[in-house]
N, C-alpha and C. Protein backbone atom coordinates (compact mmCIF):
# COMPACT_ATOMS: atom_id res chain seq x y z
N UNK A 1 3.24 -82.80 -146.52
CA UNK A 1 3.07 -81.35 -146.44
C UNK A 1 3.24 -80.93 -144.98
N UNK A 2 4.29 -80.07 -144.74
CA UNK A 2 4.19 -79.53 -143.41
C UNK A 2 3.03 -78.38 -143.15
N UNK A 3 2.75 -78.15 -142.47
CA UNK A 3 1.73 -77.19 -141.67
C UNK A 3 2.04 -76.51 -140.51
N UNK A 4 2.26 -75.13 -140.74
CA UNK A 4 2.83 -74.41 -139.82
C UNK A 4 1.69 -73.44 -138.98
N UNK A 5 1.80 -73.52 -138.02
CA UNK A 5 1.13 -72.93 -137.06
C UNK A 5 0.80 -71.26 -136.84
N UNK A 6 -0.35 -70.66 -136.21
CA UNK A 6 -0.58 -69.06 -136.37
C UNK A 6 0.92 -68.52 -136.04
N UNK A 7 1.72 -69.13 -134.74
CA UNK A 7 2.82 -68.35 -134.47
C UNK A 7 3.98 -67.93 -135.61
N UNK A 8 4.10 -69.11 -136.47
CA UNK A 8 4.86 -68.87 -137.32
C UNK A 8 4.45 -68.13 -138.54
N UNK A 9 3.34 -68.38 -139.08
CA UNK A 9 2.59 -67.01 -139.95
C UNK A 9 2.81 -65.60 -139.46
N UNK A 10 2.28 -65.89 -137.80
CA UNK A 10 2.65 -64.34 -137.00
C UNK A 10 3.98 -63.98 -137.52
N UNK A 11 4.61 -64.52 -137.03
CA UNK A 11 6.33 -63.80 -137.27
C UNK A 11 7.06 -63.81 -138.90
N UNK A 12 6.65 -64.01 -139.70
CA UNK A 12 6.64 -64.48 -140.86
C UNK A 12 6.01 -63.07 -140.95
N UNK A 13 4.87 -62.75 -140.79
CA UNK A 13 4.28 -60.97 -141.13
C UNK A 13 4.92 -59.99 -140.61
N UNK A 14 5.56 -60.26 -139.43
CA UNK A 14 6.17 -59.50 -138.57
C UNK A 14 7.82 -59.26 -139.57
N UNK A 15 8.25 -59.99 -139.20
CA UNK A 15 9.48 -59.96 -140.31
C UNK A 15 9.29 -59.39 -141.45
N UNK A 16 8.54 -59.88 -142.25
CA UNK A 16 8.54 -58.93 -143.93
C UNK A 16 7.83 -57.41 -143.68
N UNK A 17 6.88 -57.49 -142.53
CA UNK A 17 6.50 -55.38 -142.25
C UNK A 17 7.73 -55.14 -141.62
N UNK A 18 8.69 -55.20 -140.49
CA UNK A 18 9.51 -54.24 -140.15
C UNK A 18 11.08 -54.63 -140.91
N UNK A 19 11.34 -55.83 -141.43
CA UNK A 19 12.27 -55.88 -142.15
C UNK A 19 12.67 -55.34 -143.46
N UNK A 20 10.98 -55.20 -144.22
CA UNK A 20 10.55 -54.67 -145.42
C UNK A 20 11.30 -52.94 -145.27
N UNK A 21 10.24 -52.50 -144.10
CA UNK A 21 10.57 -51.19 -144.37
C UNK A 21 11.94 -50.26 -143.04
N UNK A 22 12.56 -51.54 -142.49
CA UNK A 22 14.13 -51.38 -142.58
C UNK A 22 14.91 -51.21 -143.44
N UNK A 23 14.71 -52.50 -144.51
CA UNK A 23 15.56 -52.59 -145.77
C UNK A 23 15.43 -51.42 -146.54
N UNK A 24 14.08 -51.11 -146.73
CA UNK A 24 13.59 -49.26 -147.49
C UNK A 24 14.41 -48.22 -146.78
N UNK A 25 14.47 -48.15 -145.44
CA UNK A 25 14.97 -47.01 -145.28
C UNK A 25 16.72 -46.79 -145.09
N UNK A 26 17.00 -47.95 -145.13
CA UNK A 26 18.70 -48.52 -145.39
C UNK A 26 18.90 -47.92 -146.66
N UNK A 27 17.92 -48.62 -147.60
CA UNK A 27 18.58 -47.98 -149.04
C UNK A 27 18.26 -46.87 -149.35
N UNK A 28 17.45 -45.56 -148.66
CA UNK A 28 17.11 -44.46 -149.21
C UNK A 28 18.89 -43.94 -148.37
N UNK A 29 19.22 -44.17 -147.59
CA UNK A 29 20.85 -44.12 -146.66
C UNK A 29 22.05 -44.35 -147.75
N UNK A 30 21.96 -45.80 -148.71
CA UNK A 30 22.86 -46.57 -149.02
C UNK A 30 22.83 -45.83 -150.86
N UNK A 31 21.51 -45.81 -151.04
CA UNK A 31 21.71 -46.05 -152.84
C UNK A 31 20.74 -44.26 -153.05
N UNK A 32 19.75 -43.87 -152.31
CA UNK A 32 19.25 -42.99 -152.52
C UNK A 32 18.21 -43.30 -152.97
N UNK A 33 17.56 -44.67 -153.37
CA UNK A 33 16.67 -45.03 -153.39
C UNK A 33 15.15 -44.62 -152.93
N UNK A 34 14.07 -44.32 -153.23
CA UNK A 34 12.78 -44.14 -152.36
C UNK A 34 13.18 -42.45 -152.02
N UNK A 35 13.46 -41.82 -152.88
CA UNK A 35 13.67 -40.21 -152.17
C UNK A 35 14.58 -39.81 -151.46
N UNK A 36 16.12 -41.05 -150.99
CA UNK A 36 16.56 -41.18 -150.13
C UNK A 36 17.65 -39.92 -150.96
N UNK A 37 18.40 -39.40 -149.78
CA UNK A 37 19.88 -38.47 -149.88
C UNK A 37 21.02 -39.56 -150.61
N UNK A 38 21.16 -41.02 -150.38
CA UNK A 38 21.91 -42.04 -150.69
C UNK A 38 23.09 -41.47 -149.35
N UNK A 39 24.15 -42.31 -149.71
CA UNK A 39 25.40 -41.87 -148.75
C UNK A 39 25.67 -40.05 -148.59
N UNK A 40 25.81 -39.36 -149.62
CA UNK A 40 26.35 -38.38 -149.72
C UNK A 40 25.26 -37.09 -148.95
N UNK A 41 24.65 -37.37 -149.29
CA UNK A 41 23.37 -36.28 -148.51
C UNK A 41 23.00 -37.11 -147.77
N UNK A 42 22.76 -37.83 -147.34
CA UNK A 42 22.26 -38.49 -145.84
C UNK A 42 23.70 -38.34 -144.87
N UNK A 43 24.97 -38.68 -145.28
CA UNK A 43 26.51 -38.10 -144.63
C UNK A 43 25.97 -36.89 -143.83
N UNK A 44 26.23 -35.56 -145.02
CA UNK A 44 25.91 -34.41 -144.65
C UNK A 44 24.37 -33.89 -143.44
N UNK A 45 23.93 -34.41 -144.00
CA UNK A 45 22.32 -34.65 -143.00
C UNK A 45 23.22 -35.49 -141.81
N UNK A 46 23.37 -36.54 -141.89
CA UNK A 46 24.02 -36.61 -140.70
C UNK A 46 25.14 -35.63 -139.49
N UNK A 47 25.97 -35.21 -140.02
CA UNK A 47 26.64 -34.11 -139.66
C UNK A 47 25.41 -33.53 -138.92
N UNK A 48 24.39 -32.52 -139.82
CA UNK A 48 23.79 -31.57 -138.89
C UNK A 48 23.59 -31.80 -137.90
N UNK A 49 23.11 -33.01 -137.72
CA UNK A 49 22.18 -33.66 -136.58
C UNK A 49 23.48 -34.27 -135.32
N UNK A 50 24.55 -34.26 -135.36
CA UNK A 50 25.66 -34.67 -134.40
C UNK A 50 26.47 -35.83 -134.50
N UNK A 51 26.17 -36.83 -135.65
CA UNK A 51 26.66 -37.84 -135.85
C UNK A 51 27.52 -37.68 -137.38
N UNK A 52 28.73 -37.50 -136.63
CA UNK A 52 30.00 -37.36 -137.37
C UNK A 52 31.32 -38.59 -137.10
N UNK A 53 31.99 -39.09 -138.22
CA UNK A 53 31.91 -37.99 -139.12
C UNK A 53 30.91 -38.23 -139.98
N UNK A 54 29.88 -37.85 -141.38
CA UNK A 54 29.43 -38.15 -141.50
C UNK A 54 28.89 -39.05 -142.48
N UNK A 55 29.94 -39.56 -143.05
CA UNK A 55 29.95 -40.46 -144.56
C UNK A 55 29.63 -41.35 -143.92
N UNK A 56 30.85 -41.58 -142.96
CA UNK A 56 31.14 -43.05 -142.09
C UNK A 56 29.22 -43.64 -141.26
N UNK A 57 29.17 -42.70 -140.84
CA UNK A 57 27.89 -42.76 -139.92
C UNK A 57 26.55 -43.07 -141.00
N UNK A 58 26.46 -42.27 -141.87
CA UNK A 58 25.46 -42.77 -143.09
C UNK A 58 25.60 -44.01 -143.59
N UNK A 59 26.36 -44.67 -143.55
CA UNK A 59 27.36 -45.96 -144.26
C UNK A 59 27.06 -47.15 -143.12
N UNK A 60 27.20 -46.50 -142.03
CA UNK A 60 27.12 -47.91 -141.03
C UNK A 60 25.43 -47.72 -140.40
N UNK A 61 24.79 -46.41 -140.59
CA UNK A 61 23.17 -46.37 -140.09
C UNK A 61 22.86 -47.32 -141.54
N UNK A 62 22.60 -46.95 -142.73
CA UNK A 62 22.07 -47.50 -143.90
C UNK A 62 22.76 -49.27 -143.91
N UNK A 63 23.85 -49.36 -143.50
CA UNK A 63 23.99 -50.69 -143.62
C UNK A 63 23.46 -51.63 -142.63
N UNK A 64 22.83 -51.00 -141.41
CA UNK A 64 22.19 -52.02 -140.17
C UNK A 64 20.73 -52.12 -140.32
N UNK A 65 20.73 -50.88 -141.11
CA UNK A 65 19.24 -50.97 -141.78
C UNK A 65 19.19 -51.89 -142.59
N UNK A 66 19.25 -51.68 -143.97
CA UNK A 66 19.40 -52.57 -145.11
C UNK A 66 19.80 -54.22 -144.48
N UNK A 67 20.69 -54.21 -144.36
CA UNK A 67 21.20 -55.97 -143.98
C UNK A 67 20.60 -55.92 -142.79
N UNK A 68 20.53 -55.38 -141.62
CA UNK A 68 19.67 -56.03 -140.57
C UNK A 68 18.13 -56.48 -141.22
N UNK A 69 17.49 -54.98 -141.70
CA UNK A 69 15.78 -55.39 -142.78
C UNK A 69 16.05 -56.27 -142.80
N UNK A 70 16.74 -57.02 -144.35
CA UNK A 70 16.77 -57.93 -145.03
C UNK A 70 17.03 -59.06 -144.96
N UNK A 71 17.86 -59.16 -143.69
CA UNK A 71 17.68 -60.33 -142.77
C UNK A 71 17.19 -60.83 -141.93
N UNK A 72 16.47 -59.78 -141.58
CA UNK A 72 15.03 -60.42 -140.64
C UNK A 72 13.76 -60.43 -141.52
N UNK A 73 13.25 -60.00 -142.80
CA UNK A 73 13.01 -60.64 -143.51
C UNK A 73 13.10 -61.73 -144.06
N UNK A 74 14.30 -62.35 -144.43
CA UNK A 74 15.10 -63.26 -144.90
C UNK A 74 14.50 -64.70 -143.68
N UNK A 75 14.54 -63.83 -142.99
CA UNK A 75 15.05 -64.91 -141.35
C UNK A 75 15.85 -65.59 -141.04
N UNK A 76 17.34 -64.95 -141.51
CA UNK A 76 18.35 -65.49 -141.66
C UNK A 76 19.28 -64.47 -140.79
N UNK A 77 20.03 -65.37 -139.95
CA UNK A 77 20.52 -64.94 -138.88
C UNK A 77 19.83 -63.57 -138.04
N UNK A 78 18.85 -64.12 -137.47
CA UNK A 78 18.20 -63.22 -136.58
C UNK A 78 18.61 -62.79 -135.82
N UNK A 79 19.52 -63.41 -134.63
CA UNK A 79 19.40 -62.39 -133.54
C UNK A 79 20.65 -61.55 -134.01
N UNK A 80 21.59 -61.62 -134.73
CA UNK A 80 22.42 -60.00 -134.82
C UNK A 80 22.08 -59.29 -136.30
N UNK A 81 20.77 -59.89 -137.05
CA UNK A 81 19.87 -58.90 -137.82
C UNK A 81 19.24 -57.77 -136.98
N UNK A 82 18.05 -58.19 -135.96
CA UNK A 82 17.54 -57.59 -135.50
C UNK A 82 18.14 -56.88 -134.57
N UNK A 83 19.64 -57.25 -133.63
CA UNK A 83 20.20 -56.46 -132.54
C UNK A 83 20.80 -55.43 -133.42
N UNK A 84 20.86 -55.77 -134.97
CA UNK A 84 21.79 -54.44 -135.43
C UNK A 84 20.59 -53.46 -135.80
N UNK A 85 19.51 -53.83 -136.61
CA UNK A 85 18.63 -53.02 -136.75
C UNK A 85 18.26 -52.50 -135.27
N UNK A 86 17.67 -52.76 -134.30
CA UNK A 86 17.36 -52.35 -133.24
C UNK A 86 18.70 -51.34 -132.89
N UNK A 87 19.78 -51.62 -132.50
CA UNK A 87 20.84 -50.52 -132.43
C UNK A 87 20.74 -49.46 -133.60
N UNK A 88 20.66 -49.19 -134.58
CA UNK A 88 20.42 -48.68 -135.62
C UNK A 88 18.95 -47.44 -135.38
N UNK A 89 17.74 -48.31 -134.85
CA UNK A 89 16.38 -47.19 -134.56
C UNK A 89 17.00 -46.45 -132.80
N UNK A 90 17.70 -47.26 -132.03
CA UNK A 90 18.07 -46.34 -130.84
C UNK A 90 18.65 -45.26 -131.21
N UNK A 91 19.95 -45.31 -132.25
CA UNK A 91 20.27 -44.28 -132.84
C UNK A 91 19.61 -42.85 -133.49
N UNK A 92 18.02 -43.08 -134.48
CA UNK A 92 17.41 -42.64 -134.59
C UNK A 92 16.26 -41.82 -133.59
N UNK A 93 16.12 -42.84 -132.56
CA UNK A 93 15.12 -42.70 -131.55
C UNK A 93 15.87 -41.56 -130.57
N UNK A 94 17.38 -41.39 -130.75
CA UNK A 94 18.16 -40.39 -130.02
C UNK A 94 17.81 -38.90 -130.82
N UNK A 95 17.93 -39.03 -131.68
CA UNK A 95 17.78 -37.49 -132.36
C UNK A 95 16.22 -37.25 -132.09
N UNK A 96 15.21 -38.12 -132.40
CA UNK A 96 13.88 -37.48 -132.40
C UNK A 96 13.20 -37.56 -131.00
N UNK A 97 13.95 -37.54 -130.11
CA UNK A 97 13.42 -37.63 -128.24
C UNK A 97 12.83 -36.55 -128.02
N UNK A 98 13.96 -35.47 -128.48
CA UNK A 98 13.85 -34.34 -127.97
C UNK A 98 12.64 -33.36 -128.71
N UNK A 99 11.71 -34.41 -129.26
CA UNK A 99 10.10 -33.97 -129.96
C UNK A 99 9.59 -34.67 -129.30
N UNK A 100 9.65 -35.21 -128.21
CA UNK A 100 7.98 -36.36 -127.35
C UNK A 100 8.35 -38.04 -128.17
N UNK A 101 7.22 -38.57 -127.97
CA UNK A 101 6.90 -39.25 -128.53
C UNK A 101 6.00 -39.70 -130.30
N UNK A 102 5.34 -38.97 -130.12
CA UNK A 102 4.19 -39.04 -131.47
C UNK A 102 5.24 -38.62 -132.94
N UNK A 103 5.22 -39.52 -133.27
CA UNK A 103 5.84 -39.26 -134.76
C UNK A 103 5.20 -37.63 -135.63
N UNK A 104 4.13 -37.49 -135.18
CA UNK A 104 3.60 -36.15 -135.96
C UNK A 104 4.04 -35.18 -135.54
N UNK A 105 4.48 -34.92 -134.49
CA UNK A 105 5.03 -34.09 -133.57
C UNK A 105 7.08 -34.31 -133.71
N UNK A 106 7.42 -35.25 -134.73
CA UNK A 106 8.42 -35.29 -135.18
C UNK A 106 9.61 -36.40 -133.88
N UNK A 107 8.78 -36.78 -133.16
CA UNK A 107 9.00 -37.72 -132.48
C UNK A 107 9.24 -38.78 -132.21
N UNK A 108 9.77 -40.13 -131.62
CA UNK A 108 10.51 -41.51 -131.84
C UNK A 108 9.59 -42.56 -131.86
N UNK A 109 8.32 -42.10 -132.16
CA UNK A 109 7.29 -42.88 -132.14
C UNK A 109 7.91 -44.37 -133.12
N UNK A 110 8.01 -44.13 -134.61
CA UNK A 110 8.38 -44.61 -135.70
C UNK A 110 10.06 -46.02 -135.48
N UNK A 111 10.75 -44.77 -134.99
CA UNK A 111 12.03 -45.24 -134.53
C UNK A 111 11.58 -46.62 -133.75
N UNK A 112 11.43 -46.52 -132.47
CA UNK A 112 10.68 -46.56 -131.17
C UNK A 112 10.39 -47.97 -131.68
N UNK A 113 9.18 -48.00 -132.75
CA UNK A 113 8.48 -49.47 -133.05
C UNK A 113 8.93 -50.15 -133.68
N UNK A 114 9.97 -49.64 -134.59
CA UNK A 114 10.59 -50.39 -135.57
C UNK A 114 11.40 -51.23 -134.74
N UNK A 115 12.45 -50.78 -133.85
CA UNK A 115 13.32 -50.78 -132.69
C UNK A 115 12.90 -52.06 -132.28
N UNK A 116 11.92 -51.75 -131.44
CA UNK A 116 11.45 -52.96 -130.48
C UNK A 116 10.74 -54.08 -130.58
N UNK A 117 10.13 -53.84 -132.36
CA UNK A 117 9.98 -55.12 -133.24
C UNK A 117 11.59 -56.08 -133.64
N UNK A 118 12.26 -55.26 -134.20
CA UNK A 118 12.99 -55.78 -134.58
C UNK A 118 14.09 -57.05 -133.17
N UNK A 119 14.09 -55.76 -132.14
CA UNK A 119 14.58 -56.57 -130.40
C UNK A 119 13.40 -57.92 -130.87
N UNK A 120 12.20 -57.62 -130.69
CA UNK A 120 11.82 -58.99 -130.41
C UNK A 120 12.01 -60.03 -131.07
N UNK A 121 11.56 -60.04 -132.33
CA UNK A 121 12.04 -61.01 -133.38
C UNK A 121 13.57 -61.75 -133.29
N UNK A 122 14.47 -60.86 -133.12
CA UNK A 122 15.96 -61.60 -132.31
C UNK A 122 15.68 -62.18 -131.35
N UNK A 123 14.96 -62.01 -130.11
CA UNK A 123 15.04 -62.46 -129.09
C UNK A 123 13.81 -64.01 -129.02
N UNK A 124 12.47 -63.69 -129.83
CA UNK A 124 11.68 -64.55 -129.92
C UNK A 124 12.07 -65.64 -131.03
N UNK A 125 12.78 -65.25 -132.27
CA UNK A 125 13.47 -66.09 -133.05
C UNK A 125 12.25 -65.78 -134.46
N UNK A 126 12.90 -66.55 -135.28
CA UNK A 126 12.22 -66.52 -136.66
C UNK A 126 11.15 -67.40 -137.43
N UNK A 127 10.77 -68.32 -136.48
CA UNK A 127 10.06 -69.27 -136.88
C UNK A 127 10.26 -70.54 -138.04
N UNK A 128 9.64 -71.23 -138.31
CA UNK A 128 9.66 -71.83 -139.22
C UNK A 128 9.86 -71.70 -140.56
N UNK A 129 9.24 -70.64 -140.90
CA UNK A 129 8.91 -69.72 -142.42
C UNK A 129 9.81 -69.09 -142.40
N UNK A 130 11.04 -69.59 -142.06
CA UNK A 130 12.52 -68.53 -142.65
C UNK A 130 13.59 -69.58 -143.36
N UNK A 131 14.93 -69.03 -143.14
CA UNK A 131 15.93 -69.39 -143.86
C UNK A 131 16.93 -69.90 -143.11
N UNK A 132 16.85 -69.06 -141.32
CA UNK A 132 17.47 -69.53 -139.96
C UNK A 132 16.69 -71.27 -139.96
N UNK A 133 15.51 -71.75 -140.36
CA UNK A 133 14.90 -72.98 -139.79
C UNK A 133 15.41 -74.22 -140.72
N UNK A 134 15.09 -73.50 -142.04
CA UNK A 134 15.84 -74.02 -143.32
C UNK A 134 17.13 -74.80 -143.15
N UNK A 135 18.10 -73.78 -142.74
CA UNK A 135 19.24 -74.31 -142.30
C UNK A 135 19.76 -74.81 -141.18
N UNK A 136 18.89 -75.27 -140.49
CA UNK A 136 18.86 -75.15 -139.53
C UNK A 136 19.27 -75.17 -137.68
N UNK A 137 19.32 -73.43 -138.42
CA UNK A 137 19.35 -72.57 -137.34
C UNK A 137 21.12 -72.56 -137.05
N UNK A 138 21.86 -72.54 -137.94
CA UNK A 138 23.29 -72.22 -137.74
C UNK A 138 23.60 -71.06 -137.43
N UNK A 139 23.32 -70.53 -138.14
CA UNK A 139 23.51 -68.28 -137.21
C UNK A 139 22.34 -68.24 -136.58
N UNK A 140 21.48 -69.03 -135.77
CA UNK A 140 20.18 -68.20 -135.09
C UNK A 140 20.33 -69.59 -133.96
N UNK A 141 21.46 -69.63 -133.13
CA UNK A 141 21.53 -70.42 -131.62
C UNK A 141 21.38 -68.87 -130.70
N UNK A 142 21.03 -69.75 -129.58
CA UNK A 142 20.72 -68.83 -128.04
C UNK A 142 21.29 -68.33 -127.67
N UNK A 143 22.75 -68.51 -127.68
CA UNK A 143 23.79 -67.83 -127.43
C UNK A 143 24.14 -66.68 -128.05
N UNK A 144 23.70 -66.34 -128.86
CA UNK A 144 24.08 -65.47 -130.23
C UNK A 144 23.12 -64.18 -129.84
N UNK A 145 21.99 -64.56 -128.96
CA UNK A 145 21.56 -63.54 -129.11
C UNK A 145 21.53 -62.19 -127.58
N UNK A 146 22.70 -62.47 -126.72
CA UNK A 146 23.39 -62.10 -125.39
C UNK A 146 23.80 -61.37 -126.59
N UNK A 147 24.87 -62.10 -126.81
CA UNK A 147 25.83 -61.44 -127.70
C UNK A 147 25.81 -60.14 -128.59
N UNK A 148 24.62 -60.75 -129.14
CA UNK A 148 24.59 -60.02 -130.41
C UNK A 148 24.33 -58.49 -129.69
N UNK A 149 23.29 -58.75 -129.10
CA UNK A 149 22.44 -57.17 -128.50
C UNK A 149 23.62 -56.50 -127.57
N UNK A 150 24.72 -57.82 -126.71
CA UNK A 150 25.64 -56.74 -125.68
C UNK A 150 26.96 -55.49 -127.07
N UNK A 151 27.01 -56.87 -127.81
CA UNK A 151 28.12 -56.01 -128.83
C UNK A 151 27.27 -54.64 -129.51
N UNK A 152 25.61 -54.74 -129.64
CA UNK A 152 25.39 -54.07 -130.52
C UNK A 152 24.61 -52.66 -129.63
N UNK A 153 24.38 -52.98 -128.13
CA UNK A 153 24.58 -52.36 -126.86
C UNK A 153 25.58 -51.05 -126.84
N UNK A 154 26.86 -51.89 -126.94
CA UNK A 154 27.83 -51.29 -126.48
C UNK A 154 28.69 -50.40 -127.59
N UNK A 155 28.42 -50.68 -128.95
CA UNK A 155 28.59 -49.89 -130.00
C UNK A 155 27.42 -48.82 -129.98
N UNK A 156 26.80 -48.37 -130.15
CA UNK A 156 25.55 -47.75 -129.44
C UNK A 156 25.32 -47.05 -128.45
N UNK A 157 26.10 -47.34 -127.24
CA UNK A 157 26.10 -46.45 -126.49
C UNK A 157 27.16 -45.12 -126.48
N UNK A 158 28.53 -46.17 -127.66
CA UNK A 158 29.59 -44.95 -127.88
C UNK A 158 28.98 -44.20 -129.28
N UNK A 159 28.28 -44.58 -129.88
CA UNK A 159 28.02 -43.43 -130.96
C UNK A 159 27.01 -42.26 -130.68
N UNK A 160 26.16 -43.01 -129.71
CA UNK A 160 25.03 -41.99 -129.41
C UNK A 160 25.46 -41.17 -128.35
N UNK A 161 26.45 -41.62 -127.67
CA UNK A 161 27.16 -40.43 -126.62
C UNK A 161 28.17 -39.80 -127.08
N UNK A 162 28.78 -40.15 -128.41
CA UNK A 162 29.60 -38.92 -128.73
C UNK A 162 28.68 -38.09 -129.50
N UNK A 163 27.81 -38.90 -129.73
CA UNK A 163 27.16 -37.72 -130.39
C UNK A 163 26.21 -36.59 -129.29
N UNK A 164 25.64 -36.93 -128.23
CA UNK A 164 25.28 -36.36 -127.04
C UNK A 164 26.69 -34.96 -126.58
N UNK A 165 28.19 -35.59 -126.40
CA UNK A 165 28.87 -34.92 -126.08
C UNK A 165 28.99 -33.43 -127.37
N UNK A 166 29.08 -33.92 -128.29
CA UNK A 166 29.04 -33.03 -130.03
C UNK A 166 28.35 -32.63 -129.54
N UNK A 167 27.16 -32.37 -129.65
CA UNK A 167 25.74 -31.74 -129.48
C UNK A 167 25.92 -30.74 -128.19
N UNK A 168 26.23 -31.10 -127.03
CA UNK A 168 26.56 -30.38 -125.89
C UNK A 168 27.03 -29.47 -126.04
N UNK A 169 28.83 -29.50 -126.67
CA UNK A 169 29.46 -28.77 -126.85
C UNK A 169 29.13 -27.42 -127.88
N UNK A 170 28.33 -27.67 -128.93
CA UNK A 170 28.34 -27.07 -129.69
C UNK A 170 27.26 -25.78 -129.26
N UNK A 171 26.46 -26.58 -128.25
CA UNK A 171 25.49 -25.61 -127.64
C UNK A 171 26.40 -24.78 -126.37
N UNK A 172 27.16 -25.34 -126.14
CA UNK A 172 28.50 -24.49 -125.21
C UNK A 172 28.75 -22.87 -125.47
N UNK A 173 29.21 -22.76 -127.00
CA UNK A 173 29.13 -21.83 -127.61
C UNK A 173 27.96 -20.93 -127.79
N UNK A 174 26.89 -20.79 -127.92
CA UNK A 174 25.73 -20.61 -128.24
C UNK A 174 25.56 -19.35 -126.79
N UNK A 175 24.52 -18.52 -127.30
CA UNK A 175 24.57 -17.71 -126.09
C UNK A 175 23.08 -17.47 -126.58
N UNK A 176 21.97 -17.63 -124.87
CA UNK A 176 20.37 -17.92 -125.04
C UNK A 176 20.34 -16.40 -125.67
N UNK A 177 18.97 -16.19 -125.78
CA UNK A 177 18.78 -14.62 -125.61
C UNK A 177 17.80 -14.22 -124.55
N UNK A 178 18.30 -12.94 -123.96
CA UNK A 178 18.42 -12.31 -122.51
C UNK A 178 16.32 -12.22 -122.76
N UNK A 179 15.85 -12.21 -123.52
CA UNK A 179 14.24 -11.35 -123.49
C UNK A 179 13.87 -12.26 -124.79
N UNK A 180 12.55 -12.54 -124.85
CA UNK A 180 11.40 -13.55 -125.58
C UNK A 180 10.93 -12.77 -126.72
């Protein structure tokens, strides 16, 4: 009988809470699942918010959700599970900035933790109690995880800045009003 240690229980909980409710909010994106819009109204919802176009953008947010979740659940190939989910809540964490912090206040609180759970778990690895150890550890080497976060970095920085530039522009047009 093997016997695995608090660390690996730790991450083993850690994985099934933020992978769990990655994978949930992927598929309210993907299938409409859980109250979700699915592709077609989460698309459009996308649009409002600056991230166009917006099928495409619902399609690739719900899919880094869903398969990132479910693979850091899984614990199978961690570090570009979690660098995609983590790219995926920066995305999110971009639209709700501009409310503070505190999720009640409509803010990246939520985003924010999911985010930087998911960074760690890539970066700290999956422990024993996965499917990366199982096999072990063919998609979850050291190298993989530079990688994973610079590719998933740098995709990330072009979606959330065209969407920054969209957003700009559109307020270009816009004229304040002169009195409160």
């Amino acid at each position: 009988m093997t016997c695995y240690d608090r660390g690996d229980l730790g991450l083993l909980l850690l994985r099934l809470g933020a992978g769990g409710a990655l994978a949930a909010h992927g598929a309210q994106k993907l299938f409409g699942w859980f109250g979700g819009g699915g592709i077609e109204g989460t698309g459009q919802f996308m649009e409002t918010i600056g991230y166009a176009p917006g099928r495409a953008s619902a399609t690739a947010a719900g899919l880094a959700e869903a398969g990132g979740g479910a693979l850091l659940a899984l614990g199978l190939a961690t570090p570009a599970a979690g660098a995609a989910a983590a790219g995926a809540m920066a995305g999110a964490a971009a639209v709700h900035a501009p409310n503070g912090f505190f999720n009640q206040e409509g803010g990246y609180e939520h985003a924010a933790t999911l985010g930087l759970t998911a960074a760690g778990l890539a970066v700290a690895g999956p422990g024993r109690l996965s499917l990366d150890h199982a096999l072990g550890h063919t998609v979850n080497r050291g190298w993989m995880v530079p990688v994973a976060f610079a590719a998933t970095a740098a995709a990330t920085a072009v979606v959330v800045g065209a969407r920054s530039r969209r957003l700009r522009k559109a307020r270009e047009g816009e004229q304040e009003a002169l009195f409160d």
